[in-house]
C-alpha atoms as a PDB file:
ATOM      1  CA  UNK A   1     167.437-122.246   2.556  1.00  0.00           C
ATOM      2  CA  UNK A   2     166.903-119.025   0.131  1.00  0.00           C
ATOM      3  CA  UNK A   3     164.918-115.900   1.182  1.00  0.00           C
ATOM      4  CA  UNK A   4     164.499-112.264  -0.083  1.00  0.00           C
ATOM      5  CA  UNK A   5     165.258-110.245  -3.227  1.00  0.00           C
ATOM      6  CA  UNK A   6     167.338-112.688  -5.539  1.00  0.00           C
ATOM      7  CA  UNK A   7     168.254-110.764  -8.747  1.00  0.00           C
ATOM      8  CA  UNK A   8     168.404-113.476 -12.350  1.00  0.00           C
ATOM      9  CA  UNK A   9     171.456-111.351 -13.416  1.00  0.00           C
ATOM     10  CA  UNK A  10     171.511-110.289 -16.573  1.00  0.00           C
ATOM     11  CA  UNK A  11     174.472-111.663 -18.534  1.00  0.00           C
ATOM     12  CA  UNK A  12     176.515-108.282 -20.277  1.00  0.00           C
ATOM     13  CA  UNK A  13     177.776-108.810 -23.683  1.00  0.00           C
ATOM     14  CA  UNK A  14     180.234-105.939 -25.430  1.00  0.00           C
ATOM     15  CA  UNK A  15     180.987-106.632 -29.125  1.00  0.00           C
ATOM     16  CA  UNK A  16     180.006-110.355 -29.092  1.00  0.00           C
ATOM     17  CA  UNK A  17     181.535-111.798 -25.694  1.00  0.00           C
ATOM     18  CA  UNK A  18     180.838-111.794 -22.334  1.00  0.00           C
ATOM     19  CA  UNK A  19     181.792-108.270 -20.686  1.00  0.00           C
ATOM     20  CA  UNK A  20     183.127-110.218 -17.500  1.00  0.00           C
ATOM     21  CA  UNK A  21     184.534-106.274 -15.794  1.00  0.00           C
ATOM     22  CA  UNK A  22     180.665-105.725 -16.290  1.00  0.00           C
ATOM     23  CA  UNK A  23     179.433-108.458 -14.538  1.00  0.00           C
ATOM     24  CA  UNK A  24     182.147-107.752 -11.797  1.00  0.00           C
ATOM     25  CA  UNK A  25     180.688-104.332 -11.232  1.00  0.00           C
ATOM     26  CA  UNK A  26     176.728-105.549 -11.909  1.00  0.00           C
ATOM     27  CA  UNK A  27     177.815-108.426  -8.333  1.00  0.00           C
ATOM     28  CA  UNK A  28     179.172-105.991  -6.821  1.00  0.00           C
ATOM     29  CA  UNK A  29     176.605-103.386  -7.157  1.00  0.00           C
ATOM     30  CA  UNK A  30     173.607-106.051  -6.328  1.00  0.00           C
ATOM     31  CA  UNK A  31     175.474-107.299  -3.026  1.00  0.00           C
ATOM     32  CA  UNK A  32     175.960-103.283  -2.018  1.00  0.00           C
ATOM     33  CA  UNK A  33     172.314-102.812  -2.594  1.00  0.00           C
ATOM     34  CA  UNK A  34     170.947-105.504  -0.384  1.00  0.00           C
ATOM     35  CA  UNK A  35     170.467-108.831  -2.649  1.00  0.00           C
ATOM     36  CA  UNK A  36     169.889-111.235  -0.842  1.00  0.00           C
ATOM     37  CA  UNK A  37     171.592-114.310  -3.097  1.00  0.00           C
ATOM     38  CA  UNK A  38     172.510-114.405  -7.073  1.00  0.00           C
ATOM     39  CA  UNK A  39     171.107-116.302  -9.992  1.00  0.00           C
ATOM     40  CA  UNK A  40     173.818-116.516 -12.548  1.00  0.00           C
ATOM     41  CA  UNK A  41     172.928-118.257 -15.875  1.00  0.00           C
ATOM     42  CA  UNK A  42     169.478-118.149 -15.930  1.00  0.00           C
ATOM     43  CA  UNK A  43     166.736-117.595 -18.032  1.00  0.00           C
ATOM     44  CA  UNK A  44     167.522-113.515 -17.822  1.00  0.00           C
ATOM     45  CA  UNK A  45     170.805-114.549 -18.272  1.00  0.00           C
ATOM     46  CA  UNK A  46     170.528-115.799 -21.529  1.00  0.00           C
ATOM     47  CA  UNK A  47     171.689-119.169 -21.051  1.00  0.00           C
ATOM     48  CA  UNK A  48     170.270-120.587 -23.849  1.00  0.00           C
ATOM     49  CA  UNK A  49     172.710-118.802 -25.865  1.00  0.00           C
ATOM     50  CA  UNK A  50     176.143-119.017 -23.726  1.00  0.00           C
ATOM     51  CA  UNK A  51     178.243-121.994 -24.923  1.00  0.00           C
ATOM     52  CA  UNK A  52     178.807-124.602 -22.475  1.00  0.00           C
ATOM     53  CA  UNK A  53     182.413-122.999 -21.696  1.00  0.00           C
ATOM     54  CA  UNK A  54     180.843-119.648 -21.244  1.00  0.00           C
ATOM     55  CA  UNK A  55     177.824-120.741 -19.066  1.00  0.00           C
ATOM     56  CA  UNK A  56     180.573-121.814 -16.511  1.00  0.00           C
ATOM     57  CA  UNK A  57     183.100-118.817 -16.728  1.00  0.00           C
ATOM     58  CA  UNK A  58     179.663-116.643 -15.859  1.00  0.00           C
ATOM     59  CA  UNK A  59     178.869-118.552 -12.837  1.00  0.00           C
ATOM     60  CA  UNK A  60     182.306-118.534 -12.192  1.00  0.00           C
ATOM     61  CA  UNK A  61     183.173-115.047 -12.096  1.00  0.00           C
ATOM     62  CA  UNK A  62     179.807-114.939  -9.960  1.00  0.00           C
ATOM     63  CA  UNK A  63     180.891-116.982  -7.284  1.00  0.00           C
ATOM     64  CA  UNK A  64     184.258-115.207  -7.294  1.00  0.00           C
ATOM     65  CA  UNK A  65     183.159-111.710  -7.136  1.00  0.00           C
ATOM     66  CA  UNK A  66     180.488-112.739  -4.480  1.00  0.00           C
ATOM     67  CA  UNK A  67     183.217-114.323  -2.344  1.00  0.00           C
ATOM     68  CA  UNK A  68     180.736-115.511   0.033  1.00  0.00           C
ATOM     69  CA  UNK A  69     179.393-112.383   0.491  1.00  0.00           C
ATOM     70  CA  UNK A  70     175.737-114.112  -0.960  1.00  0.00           C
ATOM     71  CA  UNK A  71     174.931-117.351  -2.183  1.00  0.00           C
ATOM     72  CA  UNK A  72     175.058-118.096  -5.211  1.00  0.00           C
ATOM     73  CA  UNK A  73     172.050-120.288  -7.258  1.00  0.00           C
ATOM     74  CA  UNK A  74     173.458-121.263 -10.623  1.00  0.00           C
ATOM     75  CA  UNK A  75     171.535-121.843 -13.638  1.00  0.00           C
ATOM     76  CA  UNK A  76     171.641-125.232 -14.581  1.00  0.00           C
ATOM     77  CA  UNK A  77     168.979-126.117 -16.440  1.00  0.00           C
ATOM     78  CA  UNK A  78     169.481-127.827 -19.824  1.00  0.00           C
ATOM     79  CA  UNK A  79     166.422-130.343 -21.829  1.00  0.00           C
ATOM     80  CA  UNK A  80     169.224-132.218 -21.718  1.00  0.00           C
ATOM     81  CA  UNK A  81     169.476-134.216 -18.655  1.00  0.00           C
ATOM     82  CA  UNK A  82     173.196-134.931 -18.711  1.00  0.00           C
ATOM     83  CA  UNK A  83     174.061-131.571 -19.615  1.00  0.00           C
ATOM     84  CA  UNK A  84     171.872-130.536 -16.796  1.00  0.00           C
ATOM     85  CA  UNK A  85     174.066-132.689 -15.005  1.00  0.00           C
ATOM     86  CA  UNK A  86     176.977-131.331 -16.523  1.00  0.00           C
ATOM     87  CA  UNK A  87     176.699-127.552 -15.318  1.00  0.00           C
ATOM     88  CA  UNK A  88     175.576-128.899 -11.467  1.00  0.00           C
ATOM     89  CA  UNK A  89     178.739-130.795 -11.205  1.00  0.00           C
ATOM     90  CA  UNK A  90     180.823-127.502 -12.797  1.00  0.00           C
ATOM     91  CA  UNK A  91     178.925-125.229 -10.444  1.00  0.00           C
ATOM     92  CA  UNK A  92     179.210-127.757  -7.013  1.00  0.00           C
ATOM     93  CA  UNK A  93     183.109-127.240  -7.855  1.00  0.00           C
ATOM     94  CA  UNK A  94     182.908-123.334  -8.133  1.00  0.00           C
ATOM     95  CA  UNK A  95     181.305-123.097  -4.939  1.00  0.00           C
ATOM     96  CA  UNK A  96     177.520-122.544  -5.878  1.00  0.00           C
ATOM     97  CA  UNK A  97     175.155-122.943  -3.202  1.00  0.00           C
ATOM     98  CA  UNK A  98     172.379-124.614  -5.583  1.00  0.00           C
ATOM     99  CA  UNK A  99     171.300-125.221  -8.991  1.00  0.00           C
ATOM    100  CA  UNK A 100     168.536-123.897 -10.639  1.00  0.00           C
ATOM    101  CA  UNK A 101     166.955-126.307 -12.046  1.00  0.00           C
ATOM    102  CA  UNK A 102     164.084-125.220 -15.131  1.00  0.00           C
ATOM    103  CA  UNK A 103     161.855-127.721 -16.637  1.00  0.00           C
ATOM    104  CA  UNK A 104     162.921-129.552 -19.615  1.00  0.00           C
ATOM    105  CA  UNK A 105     161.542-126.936 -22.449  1.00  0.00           C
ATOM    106  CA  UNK A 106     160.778-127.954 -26.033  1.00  0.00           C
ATOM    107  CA  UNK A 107     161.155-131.592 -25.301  1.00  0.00           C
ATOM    108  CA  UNK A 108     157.973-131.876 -23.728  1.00  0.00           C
ATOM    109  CA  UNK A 109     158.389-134.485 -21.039  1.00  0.00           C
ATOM    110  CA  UNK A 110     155.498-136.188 -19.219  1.00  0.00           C
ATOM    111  CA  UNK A 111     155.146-136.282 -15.687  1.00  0.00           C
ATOM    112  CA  UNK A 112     156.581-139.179 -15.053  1.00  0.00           C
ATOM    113  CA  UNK A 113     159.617-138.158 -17.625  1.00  0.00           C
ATOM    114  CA  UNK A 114     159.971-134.966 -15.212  1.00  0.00           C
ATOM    115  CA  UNK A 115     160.251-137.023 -12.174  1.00  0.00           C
ATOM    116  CA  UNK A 116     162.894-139.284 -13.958  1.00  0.00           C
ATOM    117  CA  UNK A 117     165.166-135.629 -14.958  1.00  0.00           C
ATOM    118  CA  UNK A 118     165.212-134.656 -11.594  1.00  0.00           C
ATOM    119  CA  UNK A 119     165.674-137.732  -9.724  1.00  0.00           C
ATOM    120  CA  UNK A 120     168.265-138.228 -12.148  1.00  0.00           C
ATOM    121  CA  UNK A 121     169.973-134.941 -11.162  1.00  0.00           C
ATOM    122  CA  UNK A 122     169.609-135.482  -7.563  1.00  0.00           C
ATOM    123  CA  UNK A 123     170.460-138.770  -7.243  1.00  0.00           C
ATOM    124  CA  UNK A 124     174.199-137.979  -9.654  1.00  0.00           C
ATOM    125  CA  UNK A 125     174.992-134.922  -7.752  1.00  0.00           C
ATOM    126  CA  UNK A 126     175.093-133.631  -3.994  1.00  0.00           C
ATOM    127  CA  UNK A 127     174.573-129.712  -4.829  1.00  0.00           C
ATOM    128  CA  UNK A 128     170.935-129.128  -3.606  1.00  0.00           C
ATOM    129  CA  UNK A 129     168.227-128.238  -6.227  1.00  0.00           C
ATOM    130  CA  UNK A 130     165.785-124.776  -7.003  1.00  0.00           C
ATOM    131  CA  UNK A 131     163.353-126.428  -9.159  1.00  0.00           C
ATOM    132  CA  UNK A 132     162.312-123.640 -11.856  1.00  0.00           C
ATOM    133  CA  UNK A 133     159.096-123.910 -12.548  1.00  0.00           C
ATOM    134  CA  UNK A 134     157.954-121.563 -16.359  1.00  0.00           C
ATOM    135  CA  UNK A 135     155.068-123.453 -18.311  1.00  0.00           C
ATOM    136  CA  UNK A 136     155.005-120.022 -20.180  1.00  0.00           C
ATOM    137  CA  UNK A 137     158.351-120.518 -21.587  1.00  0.00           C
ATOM    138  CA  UNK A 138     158.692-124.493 -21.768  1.00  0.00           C
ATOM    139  CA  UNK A 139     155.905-125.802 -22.134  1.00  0.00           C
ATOM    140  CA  UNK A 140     156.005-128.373 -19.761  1.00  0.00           C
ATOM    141  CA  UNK A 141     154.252-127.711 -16.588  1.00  0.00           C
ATOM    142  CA  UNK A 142     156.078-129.280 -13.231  1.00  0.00           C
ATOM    143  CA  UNK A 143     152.499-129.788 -12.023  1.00  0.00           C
ATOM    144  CA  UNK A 144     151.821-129.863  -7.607  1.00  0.00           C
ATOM    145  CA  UNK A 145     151.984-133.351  -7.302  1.00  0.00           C
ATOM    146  CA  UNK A 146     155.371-133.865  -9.340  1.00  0.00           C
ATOM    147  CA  UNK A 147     156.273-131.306  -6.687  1.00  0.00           C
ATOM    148  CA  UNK A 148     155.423-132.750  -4.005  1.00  0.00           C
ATOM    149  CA  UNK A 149     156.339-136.424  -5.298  1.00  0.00           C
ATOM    150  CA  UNK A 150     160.422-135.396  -5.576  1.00  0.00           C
ATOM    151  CA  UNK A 151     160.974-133.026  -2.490  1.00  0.00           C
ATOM    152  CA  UNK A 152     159.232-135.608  -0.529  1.00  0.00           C
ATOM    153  CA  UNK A 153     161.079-138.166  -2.155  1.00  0.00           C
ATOM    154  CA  UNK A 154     164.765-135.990  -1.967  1.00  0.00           C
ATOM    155  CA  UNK A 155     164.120-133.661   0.895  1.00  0.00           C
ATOM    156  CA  UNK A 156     167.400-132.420   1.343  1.00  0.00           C
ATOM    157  CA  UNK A 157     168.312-132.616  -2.105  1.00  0.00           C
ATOM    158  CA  UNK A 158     165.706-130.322  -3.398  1.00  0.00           C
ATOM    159  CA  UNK A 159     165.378-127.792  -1.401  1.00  0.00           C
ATOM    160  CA  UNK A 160     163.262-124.970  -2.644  1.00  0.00           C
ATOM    161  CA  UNK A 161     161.273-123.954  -5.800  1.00  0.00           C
ATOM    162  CA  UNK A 162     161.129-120.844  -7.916  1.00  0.00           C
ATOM    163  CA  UNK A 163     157.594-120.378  -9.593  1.00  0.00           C
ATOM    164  CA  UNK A 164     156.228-118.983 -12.383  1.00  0.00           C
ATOM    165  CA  UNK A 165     153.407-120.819 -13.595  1.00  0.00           C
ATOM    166  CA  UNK A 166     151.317-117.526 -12.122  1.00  0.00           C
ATOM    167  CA  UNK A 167     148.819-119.586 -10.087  1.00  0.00           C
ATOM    168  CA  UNK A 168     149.211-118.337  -6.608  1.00  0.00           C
ATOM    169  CA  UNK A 169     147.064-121.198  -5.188  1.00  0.00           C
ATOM    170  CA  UNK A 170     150.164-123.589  -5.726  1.00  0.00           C
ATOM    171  CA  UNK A 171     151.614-121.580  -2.885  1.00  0.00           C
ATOM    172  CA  UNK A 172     149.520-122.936  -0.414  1.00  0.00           C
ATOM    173  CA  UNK A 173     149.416-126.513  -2.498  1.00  0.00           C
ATOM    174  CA  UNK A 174     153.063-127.060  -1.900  1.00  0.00           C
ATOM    175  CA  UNK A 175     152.953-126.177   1.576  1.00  0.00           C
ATOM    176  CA  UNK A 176     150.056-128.667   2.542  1.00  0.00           C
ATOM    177  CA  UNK A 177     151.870-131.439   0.372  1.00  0.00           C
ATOM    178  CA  UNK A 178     155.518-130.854   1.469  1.00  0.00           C
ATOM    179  CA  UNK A 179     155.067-128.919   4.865  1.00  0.00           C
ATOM    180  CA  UNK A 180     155.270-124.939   5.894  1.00  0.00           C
ATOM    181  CA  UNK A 181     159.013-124.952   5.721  1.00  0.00           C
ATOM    182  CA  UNK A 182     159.797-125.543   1.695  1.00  0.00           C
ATOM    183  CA  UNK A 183     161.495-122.728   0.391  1.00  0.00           C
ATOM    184  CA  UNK A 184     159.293-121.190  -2.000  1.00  0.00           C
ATOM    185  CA  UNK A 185     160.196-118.376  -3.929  1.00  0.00           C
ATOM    186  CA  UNK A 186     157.943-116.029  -6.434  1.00  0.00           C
ATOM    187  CA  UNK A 187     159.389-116.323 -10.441  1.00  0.00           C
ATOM    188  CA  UNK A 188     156.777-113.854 -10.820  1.00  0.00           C
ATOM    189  CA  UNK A 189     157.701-109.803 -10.127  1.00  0.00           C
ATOM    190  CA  UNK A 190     153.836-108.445 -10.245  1.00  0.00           C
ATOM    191  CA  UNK A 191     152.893-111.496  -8.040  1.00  0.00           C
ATOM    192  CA  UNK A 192     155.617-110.882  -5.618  1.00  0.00           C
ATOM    193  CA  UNK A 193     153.923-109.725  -2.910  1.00  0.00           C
ATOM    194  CA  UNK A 194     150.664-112.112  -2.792  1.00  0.00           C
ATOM    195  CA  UNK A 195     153.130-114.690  -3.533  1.00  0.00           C
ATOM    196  CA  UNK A 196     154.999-114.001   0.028  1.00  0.00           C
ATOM    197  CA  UNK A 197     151.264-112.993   1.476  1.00  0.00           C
ATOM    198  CA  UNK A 198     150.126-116.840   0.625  1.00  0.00           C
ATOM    199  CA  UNK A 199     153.621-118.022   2.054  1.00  0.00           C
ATOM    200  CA  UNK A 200     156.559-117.660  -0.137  1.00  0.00           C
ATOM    201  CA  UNK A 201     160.010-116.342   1.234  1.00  0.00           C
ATOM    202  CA  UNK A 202     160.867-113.784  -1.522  1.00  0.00           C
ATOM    203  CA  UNK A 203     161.161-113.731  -5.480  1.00  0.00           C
ATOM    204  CA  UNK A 204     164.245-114.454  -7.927  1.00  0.00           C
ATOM    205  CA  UNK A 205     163.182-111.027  -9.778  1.00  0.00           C
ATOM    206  CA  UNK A 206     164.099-109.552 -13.201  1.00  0.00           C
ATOM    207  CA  UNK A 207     163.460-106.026 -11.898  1.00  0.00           C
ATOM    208  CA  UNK A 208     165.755-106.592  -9.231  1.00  0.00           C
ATOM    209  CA  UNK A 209     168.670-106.034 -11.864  1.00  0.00           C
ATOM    210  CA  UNK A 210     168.100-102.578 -11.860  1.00  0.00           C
ATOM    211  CA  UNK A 211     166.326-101.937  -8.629  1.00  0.00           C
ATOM    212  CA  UNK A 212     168.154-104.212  -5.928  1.00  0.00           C
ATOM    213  CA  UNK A 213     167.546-101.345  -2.987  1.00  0.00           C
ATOM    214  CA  UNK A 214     164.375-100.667  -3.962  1.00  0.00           C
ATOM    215  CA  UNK A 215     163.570-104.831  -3.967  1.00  0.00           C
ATOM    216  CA  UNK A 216     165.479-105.409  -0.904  1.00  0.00           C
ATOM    217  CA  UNK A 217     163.487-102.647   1.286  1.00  0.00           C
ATOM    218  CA  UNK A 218     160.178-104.155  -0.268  1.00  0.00           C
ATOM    219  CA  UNK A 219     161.142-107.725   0.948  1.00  0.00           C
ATOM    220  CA  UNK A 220     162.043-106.284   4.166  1.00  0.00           C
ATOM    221  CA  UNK A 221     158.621-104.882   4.609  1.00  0.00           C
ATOM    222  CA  UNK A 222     156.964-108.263   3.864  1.00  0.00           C
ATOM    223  CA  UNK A 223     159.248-109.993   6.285  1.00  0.00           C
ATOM    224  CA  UNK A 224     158.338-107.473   9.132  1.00  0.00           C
ATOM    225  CA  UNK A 225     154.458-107.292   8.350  1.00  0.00           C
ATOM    226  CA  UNK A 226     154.674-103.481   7.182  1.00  0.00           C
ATOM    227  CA  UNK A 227     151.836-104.284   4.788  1.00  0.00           C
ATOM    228  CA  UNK A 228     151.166-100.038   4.797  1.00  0.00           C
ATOM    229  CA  UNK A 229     154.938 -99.555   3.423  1.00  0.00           C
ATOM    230  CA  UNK A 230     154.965-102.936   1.222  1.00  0.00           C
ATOM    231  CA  UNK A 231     152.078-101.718  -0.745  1.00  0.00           C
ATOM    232  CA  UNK A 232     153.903 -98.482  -1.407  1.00  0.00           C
ATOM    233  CA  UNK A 233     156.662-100.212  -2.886  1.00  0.00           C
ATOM    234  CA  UNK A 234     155.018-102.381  -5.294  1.00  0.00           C
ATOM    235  CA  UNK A 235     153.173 -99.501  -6.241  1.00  0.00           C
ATOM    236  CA  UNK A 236     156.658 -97.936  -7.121  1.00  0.00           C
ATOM    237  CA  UNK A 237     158.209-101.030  -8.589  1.00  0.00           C
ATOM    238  CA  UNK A 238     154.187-102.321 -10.388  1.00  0.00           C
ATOM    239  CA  UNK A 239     155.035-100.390 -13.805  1.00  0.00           C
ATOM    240  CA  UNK A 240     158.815-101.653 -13.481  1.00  0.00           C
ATOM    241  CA  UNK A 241     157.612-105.477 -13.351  1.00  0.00           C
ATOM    242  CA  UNK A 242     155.733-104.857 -16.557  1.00  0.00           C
ATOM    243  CA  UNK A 243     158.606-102.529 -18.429  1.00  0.00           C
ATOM    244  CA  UNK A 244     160.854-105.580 -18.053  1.00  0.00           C
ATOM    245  CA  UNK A 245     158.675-107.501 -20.409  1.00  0.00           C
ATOM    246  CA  UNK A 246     157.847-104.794 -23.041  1.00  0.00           C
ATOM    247  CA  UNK A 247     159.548-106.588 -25.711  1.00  0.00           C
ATOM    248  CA  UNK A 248     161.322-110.328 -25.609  1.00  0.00           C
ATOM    249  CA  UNK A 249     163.033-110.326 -22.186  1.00  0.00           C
ATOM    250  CA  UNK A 250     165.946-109.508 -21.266  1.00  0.00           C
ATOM    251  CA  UNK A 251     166.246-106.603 -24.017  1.00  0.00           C
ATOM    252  CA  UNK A 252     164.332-104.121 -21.850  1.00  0.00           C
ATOM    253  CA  UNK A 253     165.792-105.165 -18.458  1.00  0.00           C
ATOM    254  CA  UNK A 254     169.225-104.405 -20.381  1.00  0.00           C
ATOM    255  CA  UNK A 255     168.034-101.562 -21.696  1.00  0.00           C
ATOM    256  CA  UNK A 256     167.307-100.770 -18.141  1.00  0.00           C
ATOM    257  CA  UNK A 257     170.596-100.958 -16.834  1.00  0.00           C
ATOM    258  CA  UNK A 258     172.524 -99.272 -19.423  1.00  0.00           C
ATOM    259  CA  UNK A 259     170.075 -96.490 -18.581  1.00  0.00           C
ATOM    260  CA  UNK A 260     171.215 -96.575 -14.753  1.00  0.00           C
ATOM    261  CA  UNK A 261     174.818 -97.438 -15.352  1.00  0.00           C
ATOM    262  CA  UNK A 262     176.796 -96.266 -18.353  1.00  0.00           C
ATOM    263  CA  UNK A 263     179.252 -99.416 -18.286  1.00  0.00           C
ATOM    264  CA  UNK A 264     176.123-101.850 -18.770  1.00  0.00           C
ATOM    265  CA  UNK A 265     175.793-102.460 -22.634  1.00  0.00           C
ATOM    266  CA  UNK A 266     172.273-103.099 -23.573  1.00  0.00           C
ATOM    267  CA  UNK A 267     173.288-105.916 -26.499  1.00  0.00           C
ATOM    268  CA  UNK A 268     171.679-109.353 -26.558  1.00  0.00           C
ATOM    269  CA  UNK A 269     172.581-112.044 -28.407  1.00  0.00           C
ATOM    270  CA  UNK A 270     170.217-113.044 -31.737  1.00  0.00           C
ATOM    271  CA  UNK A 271     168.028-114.515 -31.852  1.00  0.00           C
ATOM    272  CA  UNK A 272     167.222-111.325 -29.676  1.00  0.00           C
ATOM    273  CA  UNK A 273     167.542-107.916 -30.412  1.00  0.00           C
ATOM    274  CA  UNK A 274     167.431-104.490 -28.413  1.00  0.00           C
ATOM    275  CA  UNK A 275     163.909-103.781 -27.718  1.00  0.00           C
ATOM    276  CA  UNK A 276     161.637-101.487 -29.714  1.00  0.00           C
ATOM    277  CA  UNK A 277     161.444 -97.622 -29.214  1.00  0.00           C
ATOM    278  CA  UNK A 278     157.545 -98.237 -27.393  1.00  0.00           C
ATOM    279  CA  UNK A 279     159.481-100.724 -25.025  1.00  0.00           C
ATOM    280  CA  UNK A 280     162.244 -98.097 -24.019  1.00  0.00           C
ATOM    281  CA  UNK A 281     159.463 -95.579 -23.876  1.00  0.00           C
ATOM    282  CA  UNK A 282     158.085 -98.371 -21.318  1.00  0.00           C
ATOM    283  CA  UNK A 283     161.246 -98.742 -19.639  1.00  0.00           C
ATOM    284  CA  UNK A 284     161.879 -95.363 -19.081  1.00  0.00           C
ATOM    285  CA  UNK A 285     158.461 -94.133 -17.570  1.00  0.00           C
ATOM    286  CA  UNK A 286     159.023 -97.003 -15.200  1.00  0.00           C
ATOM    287  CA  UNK A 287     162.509 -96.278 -14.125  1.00  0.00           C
ATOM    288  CA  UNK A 288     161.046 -92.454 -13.717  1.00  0.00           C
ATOM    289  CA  UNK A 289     157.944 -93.613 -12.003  1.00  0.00           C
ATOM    290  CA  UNK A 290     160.302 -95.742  -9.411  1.00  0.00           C
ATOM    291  CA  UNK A 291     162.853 -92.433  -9.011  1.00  0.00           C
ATOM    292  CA  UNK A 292     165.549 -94.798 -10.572  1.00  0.00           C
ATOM    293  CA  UNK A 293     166.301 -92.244 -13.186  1.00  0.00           C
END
């Protein structure tokens, strides 16, 4: 259903709120520069700090200022199953194409209590499902056969899976337990391309934020077997995928874009703050490595 570069937008905040002319300009820019579809709301996003009536006005403005140009996957996650619930039916309204879903973090739910969230979720609502996949970040690992187990059991209600548990053998896991056509996509920037190699369709990407063109090209080369040109890309965009997480994400991949564009404001919200001087020193030989600056 999804394929390509797929930027997790970064959400722009200027003096406390959501900069929504920003985020106008940061579509906009993404769609000119080849993305492929949009992630509003996601982890990059800072979700976990947006109020309930700002997650929606961000996915909102998305799925205005895309005007069908892209898809757009809205973040939808929660640990909270109805709230989960909550932002799918909001975003099936606004026009999203999907929902990513992430793992219930901090709660800790077993296997079986992951197969209950998501049947849950697809069984209350008809917007189809990205499963989100981050043991790093909740905990809770949506392990193969839980995989398996719900898009077998809800094939055309879950319909792809972003991964970033950074085991590239699930790859081919998933595709001998659901079948060769399940959308997976990489979660993981520096496994991007063994990720497609093994027989994923693209990546939802942090570096694409501030590199769409670059991102887009690279996917291109993948999808046309230019192995020779792919290989030069990642070795443009390799330092980039490691800049982005030089300090507690997304400070640096803001910091990025207010380097590239001077109406992106690097602010996060606390518990974040801007990265350290090293990470900018990060960010910057990256962007200069890539040509970006």
């Amino acid at each position: 259903m999804f394929s390509g570069s797929i930027p997790a937008l970064a959400t722009p905040f200027r003096d406390g709120s959501f900069d929504e002319a920003a985020f106008r300009k940061l579509v906009d820019w993404q769609i000119d520069n080849g993305s492929a579809a949009l992630v509003p709301c996601g982890t990059t996003g800072e979700a976990s700090t947006l109020s309930n009536a700002e997650h929606h006005r961000v996915i909102e403005v998305c799925i205005e200022q895309a005007a069908g140009r892209v898809p757009v996957i809205a973040g939808c996650g929660s640990n909270d199953t109805r709230n989960a619930l909550l932002h799918m039916n909001f975003s099936k309204k606004a026009g999203a194409a999907a929902g990513l879903c992430v793992a219930p973090y901090y709660n800790r739910p077993s296997q079986a209590g992951l197969i209950a969230h998501f049947s849950f979720l697809a069984e209350n609502s008809d917007l189809p499902i990205v499963l989100y996949n981050v043991p790093g970040r909740t905990v809770t690992d949506l392990e193969d056969e839980t995989v398996v187990a719900l898009v077998n059991k809800y094939p055309d209600r879950i319909v792809a899976i972003k991964d970033a548990s950074g085991d590239l053998s699930r790859v081919a896991d998933h595709r001998m337990g659901i079948g060769r056509d399940f959308c997976q996509l990489s979660g993981n920037d520096e496994l991007w391309l063994p990720h497609n190699a093994a027989g994923g369709r693209g990546a939802i990407s942090v570096t694409a934020n501030v590199a769409p063109a670059l991102c887009a090209e690279f996917q291109q080369a993948i999808n046309n077997n230019e192995l020779k040109r792919a290989r030069e890309l990642n070795d443009r965009l390799f330092p980039l995928h490691y800049a982005m997480f030089a300090d507690a994400s997304p400070a640096p991949v803001k910091y990025a874009l207010s380097r590239v564009h001077d109406w992106f404001s690097p602010s996060v919200r606390l518990p974040l703050i801007e990265c350290s001087e090293a990470a900018k020193k990060a960010v910057d030989d990256a962007l200069s490595h890539a040509g970006l600056i």
